[in-house]
Protein backbone atom coordinates (compact mmCIF):
# COMPACT_ATOMS: atom_id res chain seq x y z
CA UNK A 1 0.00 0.00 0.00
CA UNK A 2 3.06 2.46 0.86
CA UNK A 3 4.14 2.41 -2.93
CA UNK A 4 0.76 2.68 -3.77
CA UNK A 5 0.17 5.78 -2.05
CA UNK A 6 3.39 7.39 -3.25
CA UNK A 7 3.02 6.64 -6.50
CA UNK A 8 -0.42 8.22 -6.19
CA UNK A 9 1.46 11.00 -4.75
CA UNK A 10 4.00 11.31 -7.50
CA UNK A 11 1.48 11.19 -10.13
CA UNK A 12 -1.11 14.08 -8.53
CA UNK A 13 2.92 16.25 -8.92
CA UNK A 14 3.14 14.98 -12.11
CA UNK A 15 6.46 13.22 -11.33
CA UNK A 16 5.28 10.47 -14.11
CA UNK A 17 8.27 8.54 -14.92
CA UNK A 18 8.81 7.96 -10.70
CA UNK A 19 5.11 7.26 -10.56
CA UNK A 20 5.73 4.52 -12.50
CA UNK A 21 8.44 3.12 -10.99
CA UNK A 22 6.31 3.26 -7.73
CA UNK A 23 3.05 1.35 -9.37
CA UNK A 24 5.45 -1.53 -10.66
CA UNK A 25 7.08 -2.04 -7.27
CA UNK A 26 3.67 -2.16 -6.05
CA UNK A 27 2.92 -5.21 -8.56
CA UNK A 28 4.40 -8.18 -6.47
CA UNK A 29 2.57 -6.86 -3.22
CA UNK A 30 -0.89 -7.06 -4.16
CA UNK A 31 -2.64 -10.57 -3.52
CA UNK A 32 -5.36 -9.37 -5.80
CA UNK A 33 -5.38 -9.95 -9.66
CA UNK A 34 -7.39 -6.85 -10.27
CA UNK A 35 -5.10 -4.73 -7.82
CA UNK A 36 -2.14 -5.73 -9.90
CA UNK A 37 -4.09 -5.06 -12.92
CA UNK A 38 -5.13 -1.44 -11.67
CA UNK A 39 -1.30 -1.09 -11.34
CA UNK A 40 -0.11 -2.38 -14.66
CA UNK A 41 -2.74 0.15 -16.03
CA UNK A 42 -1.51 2.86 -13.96
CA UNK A 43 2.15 2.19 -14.92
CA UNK A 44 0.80 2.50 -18.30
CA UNK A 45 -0.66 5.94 -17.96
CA UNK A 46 2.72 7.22 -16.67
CA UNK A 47 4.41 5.54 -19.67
CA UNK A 48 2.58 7.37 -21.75
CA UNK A 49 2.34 10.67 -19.87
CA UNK A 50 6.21 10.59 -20.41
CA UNK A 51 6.42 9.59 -24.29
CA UNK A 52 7.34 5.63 -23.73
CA UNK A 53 4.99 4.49 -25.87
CA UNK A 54 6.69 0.66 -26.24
CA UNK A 55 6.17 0.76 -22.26
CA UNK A 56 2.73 1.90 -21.94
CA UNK A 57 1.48 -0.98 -24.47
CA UNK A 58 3.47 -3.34 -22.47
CA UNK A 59 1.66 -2.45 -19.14
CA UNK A 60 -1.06 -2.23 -21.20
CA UNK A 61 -1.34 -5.52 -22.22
CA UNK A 62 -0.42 -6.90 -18.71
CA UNK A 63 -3.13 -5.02 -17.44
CA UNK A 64 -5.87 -7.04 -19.88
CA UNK A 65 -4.18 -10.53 -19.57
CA UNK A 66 -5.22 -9.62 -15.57
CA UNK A 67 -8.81 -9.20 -16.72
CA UNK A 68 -8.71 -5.31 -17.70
CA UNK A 69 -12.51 -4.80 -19.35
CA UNK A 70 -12.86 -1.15 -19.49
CA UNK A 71 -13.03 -0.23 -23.07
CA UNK A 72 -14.71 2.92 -22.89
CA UNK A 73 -12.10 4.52 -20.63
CA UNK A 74 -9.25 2.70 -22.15
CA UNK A 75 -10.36 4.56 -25.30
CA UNK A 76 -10.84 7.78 -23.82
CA UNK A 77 -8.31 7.99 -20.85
CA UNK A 78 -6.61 11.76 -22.03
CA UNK A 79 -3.19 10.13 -20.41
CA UNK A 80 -3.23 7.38 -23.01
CA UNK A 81 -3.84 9.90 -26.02
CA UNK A 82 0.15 9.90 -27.21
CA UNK A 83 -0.05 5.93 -27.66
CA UNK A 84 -3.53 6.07 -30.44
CA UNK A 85 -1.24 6.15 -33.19
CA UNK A 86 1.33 3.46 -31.60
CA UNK A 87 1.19 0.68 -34.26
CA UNK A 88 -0.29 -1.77 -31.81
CA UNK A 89 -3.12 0.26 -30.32
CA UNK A 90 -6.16 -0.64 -32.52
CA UNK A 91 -5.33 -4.25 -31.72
CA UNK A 92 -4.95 -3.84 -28.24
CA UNK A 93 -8.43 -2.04 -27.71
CA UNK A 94 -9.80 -4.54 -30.10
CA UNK A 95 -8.84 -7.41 -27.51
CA UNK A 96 -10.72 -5.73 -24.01
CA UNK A 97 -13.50 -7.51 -23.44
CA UNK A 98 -15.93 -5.84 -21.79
CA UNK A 99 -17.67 -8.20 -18.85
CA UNK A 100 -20.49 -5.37 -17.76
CA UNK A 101 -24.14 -5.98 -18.52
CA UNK A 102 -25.86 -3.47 -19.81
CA UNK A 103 -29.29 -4.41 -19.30
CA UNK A 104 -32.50 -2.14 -19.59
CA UNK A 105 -35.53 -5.06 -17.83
CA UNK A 106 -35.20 -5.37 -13.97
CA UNK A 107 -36.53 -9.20 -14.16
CA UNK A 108 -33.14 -9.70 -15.90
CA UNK A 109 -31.19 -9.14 -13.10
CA UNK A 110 -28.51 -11.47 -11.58
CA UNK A 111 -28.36 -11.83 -7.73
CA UNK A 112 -25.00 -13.60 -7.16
CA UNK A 113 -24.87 -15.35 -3.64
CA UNK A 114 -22.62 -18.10 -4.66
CA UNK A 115 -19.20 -16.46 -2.58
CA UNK A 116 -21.42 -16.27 0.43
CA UNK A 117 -21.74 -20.35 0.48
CA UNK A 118 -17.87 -20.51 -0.57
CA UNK A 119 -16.80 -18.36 2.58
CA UNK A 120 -18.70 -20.46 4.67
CA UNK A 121 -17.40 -23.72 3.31
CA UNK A 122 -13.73 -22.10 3.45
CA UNK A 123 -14.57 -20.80 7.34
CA UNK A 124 -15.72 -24.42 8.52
CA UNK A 125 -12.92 -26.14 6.74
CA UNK A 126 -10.44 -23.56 8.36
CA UNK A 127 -11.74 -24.04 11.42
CA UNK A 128 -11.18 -27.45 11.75
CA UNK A 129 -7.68 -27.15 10.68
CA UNK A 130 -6.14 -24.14 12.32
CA UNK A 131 -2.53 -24.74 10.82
CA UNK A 132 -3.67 -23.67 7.81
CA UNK A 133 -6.46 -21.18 7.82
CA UNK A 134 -4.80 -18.97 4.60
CA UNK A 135 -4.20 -22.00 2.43
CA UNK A 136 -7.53 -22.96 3.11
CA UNK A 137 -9.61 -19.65 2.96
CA UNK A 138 -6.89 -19.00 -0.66
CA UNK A 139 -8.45 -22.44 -2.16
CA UNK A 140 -11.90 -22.53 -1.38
CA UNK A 141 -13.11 -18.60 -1.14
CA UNK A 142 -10.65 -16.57 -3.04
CA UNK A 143 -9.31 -18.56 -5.83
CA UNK A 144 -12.94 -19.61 -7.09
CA UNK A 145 -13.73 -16.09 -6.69
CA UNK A 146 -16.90 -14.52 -8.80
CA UNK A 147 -16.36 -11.69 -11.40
CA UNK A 148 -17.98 -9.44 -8.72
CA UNK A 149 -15.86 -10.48 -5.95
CA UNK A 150 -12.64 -9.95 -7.78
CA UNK A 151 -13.82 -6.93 -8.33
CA UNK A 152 -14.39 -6.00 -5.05
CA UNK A 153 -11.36 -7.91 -2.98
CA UNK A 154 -9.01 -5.33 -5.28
CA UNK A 155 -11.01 -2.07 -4.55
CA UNK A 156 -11.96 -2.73 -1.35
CA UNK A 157 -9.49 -5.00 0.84
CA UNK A 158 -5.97 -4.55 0.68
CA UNK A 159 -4.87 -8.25 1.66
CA UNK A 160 -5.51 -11.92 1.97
CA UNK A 161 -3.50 -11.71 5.71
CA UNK A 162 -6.12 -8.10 6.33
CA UNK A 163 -9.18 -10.05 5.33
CA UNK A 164 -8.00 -13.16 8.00
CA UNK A 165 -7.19 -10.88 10.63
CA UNK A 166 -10.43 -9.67 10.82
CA UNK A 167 -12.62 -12.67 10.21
CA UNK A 168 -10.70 -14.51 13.33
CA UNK A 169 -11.04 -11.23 15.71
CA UNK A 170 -15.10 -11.67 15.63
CA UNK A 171 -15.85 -15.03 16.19
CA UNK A 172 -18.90 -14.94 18.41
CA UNK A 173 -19.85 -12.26 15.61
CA UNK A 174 -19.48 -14.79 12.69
CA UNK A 175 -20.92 -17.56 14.31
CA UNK A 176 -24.04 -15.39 14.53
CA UNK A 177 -24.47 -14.01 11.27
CA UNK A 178 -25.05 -17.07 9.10
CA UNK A 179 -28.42 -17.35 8.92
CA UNK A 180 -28.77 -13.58 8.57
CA UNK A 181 -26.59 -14.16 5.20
CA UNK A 182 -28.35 -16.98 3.66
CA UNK A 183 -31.57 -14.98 3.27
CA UNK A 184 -31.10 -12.81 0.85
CA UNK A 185 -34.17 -14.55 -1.12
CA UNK A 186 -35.80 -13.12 1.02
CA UNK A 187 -35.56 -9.73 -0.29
CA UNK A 188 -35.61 -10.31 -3.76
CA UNK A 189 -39.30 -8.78 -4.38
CA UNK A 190 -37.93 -5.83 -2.08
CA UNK A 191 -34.37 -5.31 -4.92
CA UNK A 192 -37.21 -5.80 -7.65
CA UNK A 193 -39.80 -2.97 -6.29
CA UNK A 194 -36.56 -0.34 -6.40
CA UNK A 195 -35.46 -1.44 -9.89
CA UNK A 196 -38.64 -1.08 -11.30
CA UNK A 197 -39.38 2.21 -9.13
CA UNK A 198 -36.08 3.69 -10.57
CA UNK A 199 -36.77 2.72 -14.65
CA UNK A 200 -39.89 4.26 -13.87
CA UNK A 201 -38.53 7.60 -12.89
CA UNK A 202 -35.45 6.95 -15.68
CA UNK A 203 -36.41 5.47 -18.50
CA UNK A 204 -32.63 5.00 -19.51
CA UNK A 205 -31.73 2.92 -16.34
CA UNK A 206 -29.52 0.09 -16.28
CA UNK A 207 -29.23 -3.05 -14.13
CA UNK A 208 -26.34 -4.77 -13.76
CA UNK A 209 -26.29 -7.82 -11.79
CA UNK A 210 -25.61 -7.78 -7.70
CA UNK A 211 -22.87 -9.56 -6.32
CA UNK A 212 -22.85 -10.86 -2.62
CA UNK A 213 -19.37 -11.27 -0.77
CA UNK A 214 -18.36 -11.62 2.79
CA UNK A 215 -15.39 -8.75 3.05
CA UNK A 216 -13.45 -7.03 5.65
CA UNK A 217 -15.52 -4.19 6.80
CA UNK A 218 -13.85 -2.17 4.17
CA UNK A 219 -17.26 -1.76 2.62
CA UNK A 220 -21.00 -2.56 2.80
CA UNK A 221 -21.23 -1.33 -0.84
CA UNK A 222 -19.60 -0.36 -4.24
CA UNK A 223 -20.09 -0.98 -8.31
CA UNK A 224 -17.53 -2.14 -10.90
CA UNK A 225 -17.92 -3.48 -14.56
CA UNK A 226 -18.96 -6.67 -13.04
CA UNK A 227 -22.07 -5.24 -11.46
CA UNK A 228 -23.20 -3.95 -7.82
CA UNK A 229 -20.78 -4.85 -4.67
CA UNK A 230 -21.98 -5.76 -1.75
CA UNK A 231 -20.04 -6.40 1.39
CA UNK A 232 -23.30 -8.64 3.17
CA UNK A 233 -21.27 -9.02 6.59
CA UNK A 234 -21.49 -5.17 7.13
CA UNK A 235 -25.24 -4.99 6.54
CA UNK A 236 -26.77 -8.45 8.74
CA UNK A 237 -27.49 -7.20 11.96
CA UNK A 238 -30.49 -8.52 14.41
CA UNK A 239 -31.35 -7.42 17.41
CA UNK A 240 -29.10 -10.07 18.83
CA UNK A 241 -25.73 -9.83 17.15
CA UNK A 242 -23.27 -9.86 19.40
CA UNK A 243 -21.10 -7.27 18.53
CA UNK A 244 -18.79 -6.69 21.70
CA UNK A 245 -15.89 -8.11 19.91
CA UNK A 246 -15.92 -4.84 18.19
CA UNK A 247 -14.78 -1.11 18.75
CA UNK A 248 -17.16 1.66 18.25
CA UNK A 249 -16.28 2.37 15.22
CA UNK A 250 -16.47 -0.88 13.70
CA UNK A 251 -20.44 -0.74 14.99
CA UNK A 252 -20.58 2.45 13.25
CA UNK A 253 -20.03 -0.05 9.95
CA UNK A 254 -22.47 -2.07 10.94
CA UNK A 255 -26.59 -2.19 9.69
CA UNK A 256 -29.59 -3.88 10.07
CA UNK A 257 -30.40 -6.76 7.26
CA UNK A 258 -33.59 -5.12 6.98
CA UNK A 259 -31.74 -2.07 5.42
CA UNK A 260 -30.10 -4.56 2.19
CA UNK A 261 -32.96 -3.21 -0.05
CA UNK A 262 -31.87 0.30 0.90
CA UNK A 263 -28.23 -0.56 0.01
CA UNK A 264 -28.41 -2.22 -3.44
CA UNK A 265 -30.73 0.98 -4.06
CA UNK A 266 -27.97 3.37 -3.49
CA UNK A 267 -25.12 1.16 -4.97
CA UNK A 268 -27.98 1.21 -8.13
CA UNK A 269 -27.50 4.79 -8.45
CA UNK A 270 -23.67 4.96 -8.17
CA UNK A 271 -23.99 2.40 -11.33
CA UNK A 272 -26.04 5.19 -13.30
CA UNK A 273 -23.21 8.27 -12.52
CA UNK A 274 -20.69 7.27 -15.41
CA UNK A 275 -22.32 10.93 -16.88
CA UNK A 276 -21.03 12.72 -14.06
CA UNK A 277 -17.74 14.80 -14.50
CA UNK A 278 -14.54 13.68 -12.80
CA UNK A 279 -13.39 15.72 -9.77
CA UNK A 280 -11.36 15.67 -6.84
CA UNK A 281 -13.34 18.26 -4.38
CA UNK A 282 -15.13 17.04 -1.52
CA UNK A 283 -18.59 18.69 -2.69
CA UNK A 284 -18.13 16.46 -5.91
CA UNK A 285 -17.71 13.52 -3.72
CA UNK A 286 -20.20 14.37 -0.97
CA UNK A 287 -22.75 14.97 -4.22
CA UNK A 288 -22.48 11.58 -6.03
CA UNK A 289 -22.73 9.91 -2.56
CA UNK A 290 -25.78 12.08 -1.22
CA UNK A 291 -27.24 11.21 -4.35
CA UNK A 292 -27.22 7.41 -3.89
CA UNK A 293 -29.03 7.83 -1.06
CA UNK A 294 -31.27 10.52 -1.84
CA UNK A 295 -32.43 8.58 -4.85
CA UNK A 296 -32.02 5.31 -3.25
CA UNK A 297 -34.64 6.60 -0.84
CA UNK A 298 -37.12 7.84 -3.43
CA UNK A 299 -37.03 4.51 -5.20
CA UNK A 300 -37.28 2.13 -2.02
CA UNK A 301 -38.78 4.13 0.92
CA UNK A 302 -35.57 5.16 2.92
CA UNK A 303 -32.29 6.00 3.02
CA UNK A 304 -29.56 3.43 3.91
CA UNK A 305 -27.68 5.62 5.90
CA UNK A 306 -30.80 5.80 8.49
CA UNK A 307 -28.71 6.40 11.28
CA UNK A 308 -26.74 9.36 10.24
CA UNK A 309 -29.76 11.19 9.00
CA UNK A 310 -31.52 10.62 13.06
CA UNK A 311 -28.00 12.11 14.35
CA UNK A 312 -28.22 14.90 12.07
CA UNK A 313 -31.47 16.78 13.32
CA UNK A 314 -30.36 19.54 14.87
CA UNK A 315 -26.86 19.68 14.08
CA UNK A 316 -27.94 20.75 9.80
CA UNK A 317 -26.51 24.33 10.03
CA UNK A 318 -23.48 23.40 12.28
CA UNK A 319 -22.75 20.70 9.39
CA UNK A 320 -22.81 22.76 6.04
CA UNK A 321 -20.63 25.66 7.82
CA UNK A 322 -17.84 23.09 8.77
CA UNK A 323 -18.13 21.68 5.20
CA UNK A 324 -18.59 24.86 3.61
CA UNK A 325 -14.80 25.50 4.60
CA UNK A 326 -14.05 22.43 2.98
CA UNK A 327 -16.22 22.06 0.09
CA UNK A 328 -13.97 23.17 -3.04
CA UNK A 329 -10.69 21.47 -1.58
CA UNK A 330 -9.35 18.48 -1.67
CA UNK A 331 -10.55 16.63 1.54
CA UNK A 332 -13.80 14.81 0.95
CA UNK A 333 -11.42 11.56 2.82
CA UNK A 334 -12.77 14.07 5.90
CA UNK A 335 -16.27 13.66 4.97
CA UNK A 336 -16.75 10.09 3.41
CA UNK A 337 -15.93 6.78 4.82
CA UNK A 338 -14.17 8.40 7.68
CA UNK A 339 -14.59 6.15 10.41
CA UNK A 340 -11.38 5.47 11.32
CA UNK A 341 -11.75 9.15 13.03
CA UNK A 342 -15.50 9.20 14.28
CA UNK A 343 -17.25 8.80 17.40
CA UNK A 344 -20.23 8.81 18.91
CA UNK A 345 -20.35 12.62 18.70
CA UNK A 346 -19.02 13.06 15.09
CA UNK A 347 -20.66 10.31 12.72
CA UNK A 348 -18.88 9.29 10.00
CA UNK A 349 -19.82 10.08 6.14
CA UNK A 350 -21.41 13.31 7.19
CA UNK A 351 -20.59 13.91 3.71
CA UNK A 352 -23.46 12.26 2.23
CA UNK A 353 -25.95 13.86 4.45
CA UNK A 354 -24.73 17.08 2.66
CA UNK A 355 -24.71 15.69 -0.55
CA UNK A 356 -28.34 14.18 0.27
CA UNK A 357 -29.69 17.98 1.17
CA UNK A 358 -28.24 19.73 -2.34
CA UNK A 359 -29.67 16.43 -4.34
CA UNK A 360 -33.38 16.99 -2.66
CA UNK A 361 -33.37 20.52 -2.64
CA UNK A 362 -32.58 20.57 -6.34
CA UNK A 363 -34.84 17.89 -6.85
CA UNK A 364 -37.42 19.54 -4.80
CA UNK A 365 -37.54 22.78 -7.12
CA UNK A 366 -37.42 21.04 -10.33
CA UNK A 367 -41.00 21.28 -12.23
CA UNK A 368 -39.74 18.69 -14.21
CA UNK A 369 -38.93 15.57 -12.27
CA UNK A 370 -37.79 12.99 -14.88
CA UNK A 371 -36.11 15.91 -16.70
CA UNK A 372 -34.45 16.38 -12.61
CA UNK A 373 -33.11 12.90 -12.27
CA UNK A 374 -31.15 12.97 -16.20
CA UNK A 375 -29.80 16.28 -15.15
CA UNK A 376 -28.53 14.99 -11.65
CA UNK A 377 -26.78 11.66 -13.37
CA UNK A 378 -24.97 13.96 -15.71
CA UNK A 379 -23.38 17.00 -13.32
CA UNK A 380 -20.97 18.42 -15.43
CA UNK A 381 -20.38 21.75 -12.71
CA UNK A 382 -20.74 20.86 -9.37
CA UNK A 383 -20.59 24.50 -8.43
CA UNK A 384 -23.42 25.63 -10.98
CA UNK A 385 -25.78 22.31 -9.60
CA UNK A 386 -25.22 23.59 -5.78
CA UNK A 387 -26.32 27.11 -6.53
CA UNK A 388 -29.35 25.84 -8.67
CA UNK A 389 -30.44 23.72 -5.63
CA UNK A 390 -30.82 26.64 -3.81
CA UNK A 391 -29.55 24.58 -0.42
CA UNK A 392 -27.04 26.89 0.83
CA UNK A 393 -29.25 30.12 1.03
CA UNK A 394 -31.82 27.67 2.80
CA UNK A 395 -29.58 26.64 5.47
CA UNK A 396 -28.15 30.09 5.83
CA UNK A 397 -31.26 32.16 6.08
């Protein structure tokens, strides 16, 4: 992760050629095909950044014999412009193959479950031979690994030994939960109601299929090519969980089963914001993720992030001055999936509670609704959509 990071680093400075240097050391590291991949691809962008084109198809083609499947932004990634008239390019595009469904009919939806059963085969096999819990969890859980959990291992978890260390520090917490996770039939009308809510309000929805992992409380959602990411032992709580074996904050990761149709409804959205311009500030971040959940809630009767939005009363104006200071920098880590520096006084991911108010307020004053949702999916000035909402002189005044 270290490389990782200061290549990141290097590359924000514009220090390509080192930033590439940094991504390839990172290579060996990673226990994740799709991590290395991301690196490879990475590397490549540098390569070309720096006019070594030979390179850049080199990492290029690394990156697809790992899986790479993102044609669109392979083709239209401004770092990789130099390399379009490199001799192999056509035939390198030409060979991504491109894994994500595109479907426009809710009944054609996938719902993946089938990692769910291989953790818990892996988990009683490891249990009942304790000398070797990673060979065991690497044969039976992550090397028959699901598109979607691929996908999701290299975003989300940064190791095989990370993922272990926290499924052994809970197990009073894991011996609980397996019920909880084998019922997700039982909210399949629920995921249906919000698909067909959402192609009802736009027409030009897709539905990708939704992929059910166990992870390492990284995260209880995200989207890739593959399809909609969910992290089911962050969202299978009962009344009777026992949940002593972890800190606050690890609670504060924590939901109720019965919020699942909430959270494939806001991981829905995130699928539909390809439209939406690029940008590093924290109110671009804070409004994709308020818009999840403010159209998550408006196509399956709440908001997943119930808990934050109760804690909120009362605090609103206190809120949007402490992120107005932050708003056009750099810092949404401050506002989103900030846990590791909450408390029971200062929620995490107060970020999308700000994002939530902009999205509804715009929403609210649109005489167009349908017309609303297009326009939200497709922010190209995050600036321009905050002053249209009309949210800040609200709170103000």
């Amino acid at each position: 992760m270290r490389y990782e990071k200061t290549a990141d680093s290097l590359y924000e400075c514009k220090n390509y050629s080192l930033a590439a240097y940094y991504y390839l050391q990172s290579v060996p590291l990673k226990d994740f095909d799709t991590k290395k991949r991301d690196m490879y691809y990475n590397a490549a962008c540098c390569f070309a950044l720096t006019a070594q084109a030979d390179s850049a198809i080199l990492m290029l083609e690394k990156a697809i014999e790992l899986g790479y499947t993102n044609k669109n932004h392979l083709t239209t990634d401004p770092d990789l412009n130099s390399i379009h008239t490199h001799a192999k390019w056509k035939k390198l595009a030409g060979e991504v193959q491109e894994i994500r469904s595109l479907n426009s009919d809710p009944a054609q939806v996938r719902i993946v479950t089938d990692d769910i059963y291989r953790f818990w085969d892996a988990y009683d096999k490891a249990n009942t031979d304790s000398g070797h819990v990673r060979e065991v969890f690497q044969q039976f859980y992550f090397d028959m690994a699901s598109p979607g959990m691929k996908d999701y291992m290299g975003a989300k978890v940064s190791s095989i030994d990370y993922f272990l260390k926290h499924i052994r520090s809970a197990p009073l917490f894991y011996q609980a939960i397996r019920k909880a996770t084998l019922q997700i039939d039982d909210f399949r009308k629920d995921f249906q109601c919000s698909f067909v809510a959402f192609k009802e309000i736009y027409p030009a929805a897709k539905f990708p299929d939704i992929y059910f992992v166990m992870g390492a409380f990284t995260s209880g959602g995200t989207v890739s090519d593959a399809g909609l990411l969910i992290g089911l032992n962050q969202v299978c709580l009962s009344d009777d969980t026992p949940v002593a074996e972890f800190d606050s904050k690890k609670r504060n990761l924590l939901s109720e089963s019965k919020f699942l149709p909430n959270l494939i409804a806001h991981e829905l959205i995130h699928f539909q914001q390809q439209g939406m311009r690029r940008d590093t500030t924290t109110l671009s971040h804070s409004i994709k993720e308020g818009m999840a959940d403010f159209l998550g809630e408006l196509i399956s009767g709440r908001t997943a992030n119930h808990r934050l939005f109760e804690w909120a009363k009362g605090k609103e104006k206190n809120i949007w001055m402490r992120f107005k200071k932050d708003m056009y920098l750099n810092r949404s880590s401050d506002w989103i999936a900030n846990s590791d520096r909450s408390n029971a006084g200062d929620l995490p991911d107060q970020g999308y509670w700000v994002g939530y108010q902009i999205c509804k307020a715009y929403y609210d004053k649109a005489p167009d609704k349908k017309q609303a949702v297009v326009e939200m999916l497709n922010i190209r000035d995050y600036n321009l959509f905050l002053k249209l909402s009309g949210w800040e002189e609200k709170i103000e005044n």
